[in-house]
N, C-alpha and C. Protein backbone atom coordinates (compact mmCIF):
# COMPACT_ATOMS: atom_id res chain seq x y z
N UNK A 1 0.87 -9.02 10.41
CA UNK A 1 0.29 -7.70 10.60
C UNK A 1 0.13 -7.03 9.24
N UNK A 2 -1.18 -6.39 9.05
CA UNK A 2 -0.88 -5.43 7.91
C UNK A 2 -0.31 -4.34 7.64
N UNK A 3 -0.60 -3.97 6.35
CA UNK A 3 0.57 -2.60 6.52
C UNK A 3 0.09 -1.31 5.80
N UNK A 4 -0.16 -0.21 6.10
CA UNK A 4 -0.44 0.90 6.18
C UNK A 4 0.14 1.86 4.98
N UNK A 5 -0.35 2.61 4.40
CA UNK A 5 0.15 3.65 3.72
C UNK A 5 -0.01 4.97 4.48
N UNK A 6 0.97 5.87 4.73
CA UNK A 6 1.05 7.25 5.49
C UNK A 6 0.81 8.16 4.75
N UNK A 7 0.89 9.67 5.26
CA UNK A 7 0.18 10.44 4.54
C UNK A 7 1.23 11.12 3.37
N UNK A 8 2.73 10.46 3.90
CA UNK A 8 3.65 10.71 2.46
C UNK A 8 3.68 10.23 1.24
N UNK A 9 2.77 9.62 1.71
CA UNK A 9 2.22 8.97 -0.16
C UNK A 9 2.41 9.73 -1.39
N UNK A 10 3.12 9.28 -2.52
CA UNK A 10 3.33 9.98 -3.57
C UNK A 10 2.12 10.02 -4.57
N UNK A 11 1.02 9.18 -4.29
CA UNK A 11 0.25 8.68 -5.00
C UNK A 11 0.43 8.19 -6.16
N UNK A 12 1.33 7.82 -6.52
CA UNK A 12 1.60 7.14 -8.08
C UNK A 12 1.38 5.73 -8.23
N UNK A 13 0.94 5.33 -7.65
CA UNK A 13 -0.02 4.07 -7.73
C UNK A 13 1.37 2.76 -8.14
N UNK A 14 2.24 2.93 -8.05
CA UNK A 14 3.62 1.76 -7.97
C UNK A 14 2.48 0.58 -7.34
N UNK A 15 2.66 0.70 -5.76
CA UNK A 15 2.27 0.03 -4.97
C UNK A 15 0.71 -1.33 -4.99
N UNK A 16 -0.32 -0.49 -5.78
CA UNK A 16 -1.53 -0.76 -6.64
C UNK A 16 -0.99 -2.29 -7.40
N UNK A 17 0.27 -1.86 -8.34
CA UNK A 17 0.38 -2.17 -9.08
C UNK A 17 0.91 -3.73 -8.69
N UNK A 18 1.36 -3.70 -7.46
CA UNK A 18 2.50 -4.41 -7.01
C UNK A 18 1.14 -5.38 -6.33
N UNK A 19 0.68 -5.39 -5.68
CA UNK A 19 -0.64 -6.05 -4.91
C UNK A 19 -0.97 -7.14 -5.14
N UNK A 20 -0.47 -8.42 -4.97
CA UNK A 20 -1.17 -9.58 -5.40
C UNK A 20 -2.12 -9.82 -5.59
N UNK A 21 -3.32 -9.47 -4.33
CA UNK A 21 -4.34 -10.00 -3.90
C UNK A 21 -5.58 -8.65 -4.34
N UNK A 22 -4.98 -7.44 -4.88
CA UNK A 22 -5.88 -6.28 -5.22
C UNK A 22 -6.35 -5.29 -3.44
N UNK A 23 -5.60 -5.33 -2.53
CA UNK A 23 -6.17 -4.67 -1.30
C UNK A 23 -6.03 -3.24 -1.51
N UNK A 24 -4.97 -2.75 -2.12
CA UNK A 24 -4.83 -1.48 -2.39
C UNK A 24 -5.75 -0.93 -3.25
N UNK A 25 -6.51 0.12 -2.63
CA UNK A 25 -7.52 0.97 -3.40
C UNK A 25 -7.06 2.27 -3.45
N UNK A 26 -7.45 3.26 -4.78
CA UNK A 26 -7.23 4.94 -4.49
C UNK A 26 -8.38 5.49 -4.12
N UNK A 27 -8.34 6.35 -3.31
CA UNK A 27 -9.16 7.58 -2.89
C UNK A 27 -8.79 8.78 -3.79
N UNK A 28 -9.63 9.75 -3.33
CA UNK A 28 -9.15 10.89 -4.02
C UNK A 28 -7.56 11.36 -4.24
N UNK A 29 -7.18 11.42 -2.66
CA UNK A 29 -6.29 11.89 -2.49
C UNK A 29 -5.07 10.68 -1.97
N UNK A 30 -5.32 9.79 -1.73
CA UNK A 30 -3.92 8.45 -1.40
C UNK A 30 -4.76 7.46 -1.44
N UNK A 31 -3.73 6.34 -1.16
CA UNK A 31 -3.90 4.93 -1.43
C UNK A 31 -4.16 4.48 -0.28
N UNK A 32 -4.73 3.42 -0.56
CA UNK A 32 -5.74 2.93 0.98
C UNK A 32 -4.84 1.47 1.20
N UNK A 33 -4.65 0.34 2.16
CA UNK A 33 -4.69 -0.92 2.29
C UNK A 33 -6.06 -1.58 3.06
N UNK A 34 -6.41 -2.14 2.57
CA UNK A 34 -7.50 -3.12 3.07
C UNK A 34 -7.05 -3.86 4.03
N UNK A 35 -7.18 -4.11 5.48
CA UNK A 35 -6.52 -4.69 6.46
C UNK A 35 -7.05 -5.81 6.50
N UNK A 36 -8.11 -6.09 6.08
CA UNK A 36 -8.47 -7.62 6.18
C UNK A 36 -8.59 -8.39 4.60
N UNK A 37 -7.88 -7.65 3.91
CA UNK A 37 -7.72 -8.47 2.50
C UNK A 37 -6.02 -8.42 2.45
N UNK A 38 -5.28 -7.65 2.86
CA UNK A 38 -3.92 -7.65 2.92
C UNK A 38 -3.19 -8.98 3.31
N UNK A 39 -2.27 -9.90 2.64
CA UNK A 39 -1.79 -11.12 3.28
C UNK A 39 -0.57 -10.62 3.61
N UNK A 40 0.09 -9.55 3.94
CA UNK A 40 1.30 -9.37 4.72
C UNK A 40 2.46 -9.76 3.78
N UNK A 41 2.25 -9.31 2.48
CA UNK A 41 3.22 -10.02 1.82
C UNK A 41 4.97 -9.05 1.77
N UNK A 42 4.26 -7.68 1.99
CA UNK A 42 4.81 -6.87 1.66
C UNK A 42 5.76 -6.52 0.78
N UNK A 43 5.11 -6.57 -0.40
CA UNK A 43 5.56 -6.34 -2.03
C UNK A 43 5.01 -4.90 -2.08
N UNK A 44 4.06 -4.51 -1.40
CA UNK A 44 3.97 -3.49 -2.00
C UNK A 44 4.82 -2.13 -0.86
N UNK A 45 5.25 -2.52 -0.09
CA UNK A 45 6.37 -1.80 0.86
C UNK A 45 7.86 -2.12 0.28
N UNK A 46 7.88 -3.08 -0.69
CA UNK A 46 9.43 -3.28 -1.31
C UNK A 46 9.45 -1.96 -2.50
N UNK A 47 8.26 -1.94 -3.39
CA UNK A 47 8.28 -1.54 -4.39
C UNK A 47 7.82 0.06 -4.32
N UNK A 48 7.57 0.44 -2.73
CA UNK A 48 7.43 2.14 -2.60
C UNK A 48 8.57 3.06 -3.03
N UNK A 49 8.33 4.39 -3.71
CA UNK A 49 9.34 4.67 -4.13
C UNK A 49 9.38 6.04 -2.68
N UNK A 50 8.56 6.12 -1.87
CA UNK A 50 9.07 7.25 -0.93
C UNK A 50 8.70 6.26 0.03
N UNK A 51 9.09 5.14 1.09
CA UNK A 51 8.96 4.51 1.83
C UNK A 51 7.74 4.82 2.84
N UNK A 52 6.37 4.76 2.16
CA UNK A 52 5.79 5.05 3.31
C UNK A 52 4.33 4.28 3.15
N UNK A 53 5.17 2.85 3.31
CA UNK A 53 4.26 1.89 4.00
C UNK A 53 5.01 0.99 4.67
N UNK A 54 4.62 0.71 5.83
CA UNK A 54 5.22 -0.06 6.80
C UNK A 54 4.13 -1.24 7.19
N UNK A 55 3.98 -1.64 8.05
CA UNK A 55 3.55 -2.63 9.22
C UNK A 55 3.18 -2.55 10.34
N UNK A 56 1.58 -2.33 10.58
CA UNK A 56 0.81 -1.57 11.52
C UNK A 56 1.01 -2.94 12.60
């Protein structure tokens, strides 16, 4: 399953950074996951610093 960023996003782009595969994009205002480029690795839910990406 992929996994989601919520709207507690700190936006500091950790998560971006963390992305193997590049799914994480910024918007203006938060970070996006690409649900069909995401491989479920969830590195970038280890490396959140306000826990708010999970597993849709």
């Amino acid at each position: 399953m992929p996994f989601e960023i919520s709207e507690e996003c700190l936006v500091c782009g950790v998560c971006m950074d963390e992305c193997p595969v590049e799914a994480i994009s910024e918007t203006e205002d938060q970070f996006i996951i690409d649900a069909e480029e995401c491989t479920d690795c969830g590195s970038c839910s280890e490396v959140c610093p306000n826990d708010s990406i999970s597993q849709i």
